[in-house]
Protein backbone atom coordinates (compact mmCIF):
# COMPACT_ATOMS: atom_id res chain seq x y z
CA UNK A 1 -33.61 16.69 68.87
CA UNK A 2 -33.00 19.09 71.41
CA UNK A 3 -34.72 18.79 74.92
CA UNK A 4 -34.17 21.67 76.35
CA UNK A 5 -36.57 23.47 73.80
CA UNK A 6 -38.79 24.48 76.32
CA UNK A 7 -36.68 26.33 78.09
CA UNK A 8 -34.93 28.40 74.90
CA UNK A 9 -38.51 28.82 73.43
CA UNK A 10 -39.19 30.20 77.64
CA UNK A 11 -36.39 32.42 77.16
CA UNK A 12 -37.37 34.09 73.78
CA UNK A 13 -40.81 34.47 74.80
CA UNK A 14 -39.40 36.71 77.76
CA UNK A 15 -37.09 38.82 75.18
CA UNK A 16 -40.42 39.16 73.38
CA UNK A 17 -42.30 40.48 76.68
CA UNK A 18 -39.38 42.72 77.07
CA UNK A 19 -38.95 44.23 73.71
CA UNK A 20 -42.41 44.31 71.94
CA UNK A 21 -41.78 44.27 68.34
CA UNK A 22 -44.73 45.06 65.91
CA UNK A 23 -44.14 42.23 63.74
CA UNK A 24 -44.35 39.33 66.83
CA UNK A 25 -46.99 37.52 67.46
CA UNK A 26 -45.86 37.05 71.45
CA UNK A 27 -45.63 40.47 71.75
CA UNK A 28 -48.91 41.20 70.35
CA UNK A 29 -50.51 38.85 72.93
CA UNK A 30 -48.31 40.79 75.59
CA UNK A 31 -50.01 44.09 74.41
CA UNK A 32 -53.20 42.40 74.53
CA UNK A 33 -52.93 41.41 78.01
CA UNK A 34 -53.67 38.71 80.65
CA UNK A 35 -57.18 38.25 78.75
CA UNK A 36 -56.25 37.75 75.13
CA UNK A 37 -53.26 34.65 76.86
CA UNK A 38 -56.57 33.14 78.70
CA UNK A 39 -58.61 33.53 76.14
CA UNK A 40 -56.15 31.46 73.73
CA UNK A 41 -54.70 29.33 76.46
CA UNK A 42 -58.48 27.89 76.11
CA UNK A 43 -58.89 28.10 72.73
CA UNK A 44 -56.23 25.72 72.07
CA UNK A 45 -56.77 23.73 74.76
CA UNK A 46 -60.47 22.75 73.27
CA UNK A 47 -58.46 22.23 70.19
CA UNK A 48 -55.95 19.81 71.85
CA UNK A 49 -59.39 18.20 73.10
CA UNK A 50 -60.86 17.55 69.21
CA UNK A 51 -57.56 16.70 67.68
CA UNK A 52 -57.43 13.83 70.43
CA UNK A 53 -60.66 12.63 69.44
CA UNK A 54 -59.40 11.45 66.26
CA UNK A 55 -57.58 13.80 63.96
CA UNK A 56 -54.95 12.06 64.26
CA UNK A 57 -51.38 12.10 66.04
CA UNK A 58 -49.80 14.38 64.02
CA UNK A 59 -52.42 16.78 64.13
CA UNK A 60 -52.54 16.05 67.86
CA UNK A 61 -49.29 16.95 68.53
CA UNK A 62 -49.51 20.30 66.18
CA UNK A 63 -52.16 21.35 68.87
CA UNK A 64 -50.05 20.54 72.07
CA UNK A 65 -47.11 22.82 70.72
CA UNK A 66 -49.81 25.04 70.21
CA UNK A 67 -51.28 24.96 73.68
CA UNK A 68 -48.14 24.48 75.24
CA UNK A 69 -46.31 27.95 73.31
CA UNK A 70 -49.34 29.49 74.84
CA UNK A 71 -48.55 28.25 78.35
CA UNK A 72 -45.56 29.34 78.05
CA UNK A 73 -46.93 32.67 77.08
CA UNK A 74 -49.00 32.61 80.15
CA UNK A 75 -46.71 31.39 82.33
CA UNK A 76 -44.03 34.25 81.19
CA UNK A 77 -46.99 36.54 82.27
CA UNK A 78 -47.17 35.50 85.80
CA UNK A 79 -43.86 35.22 86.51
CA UNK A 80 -43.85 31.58 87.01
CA UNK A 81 -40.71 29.62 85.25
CA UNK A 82 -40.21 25.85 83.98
CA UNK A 83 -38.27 25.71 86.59
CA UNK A 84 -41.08 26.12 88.82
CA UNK A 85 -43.12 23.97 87.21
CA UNK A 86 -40.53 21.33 86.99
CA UNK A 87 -40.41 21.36 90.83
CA UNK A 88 -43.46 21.27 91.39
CA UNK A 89 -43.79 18.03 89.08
CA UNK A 90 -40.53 16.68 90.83
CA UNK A 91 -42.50 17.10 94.36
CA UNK A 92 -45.18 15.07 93.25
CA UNK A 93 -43.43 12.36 91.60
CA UNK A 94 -43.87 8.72 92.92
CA UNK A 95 -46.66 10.52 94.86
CA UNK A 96 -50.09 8.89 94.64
CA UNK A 97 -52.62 11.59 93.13
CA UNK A 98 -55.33 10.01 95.75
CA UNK A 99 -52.87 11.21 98.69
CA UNK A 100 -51.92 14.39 97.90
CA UNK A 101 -55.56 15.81 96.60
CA UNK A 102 -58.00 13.25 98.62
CA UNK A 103 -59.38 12.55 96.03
CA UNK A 104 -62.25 10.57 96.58
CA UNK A 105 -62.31 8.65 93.26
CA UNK A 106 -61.64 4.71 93.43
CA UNK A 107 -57.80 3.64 92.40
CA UNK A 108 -59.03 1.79 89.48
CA UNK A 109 -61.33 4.37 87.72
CA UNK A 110 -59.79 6.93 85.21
CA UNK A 111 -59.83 9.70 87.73
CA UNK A 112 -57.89 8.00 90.14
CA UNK A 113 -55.08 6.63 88.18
């Protein structure tokens, strides 16, 4: 399997930005706008939410690819890159979510974990 999917599936979705074929589906988000990425960034996210609440895990991970092409999409449309987002992540490794946003949730409820 390869890992570094995310980052070839990255790249073609900024060829796709670039050179907006008729027949793509990125592209046609792309001509759509900022909106129409929201919009579906949302839609599948809700769908991500149902699937988890017992369609099963195949179906469940059919809707994460699904929210996280759209990411992708998104994040192609801000200009942020996995990269970015992998740094970010990286910086708040072994940190303790309760020290870095406050958070005023006790350690042992789901919030604070």
């Amino acid at each position: 399997m390869e890992r570094r999917i995310i980052e070839r599936l990255y790249a073609v979705i900024l060829e796709r930005r670039a050179d907006r074929r008729e027949d793509s589906y990125t592209c046609r988000l792309f001509r759509k706008g900022k909106d129409e990425i929201l919009k579906k960034v949302g839609e599948e996210a809700v769908e991500v939410i149902l699937a988890a609440k017992g369609q099963g895990k195949e179906q469940l991970v059919y809707e994460l690819s699904d929210l996280l092409y759209h990411l992708l999409v998104l994040m192609a449309e801000e200009g942020v890159t996995p990269e970015d987002v992998y740094g970010e992540l990286e910086a708040r490794f072994g940190v303790s979510g309760l020290r870095k946003s406050g958070s005023q949730h006790p350690p042992d409820s789901p919030e604070g974990a």
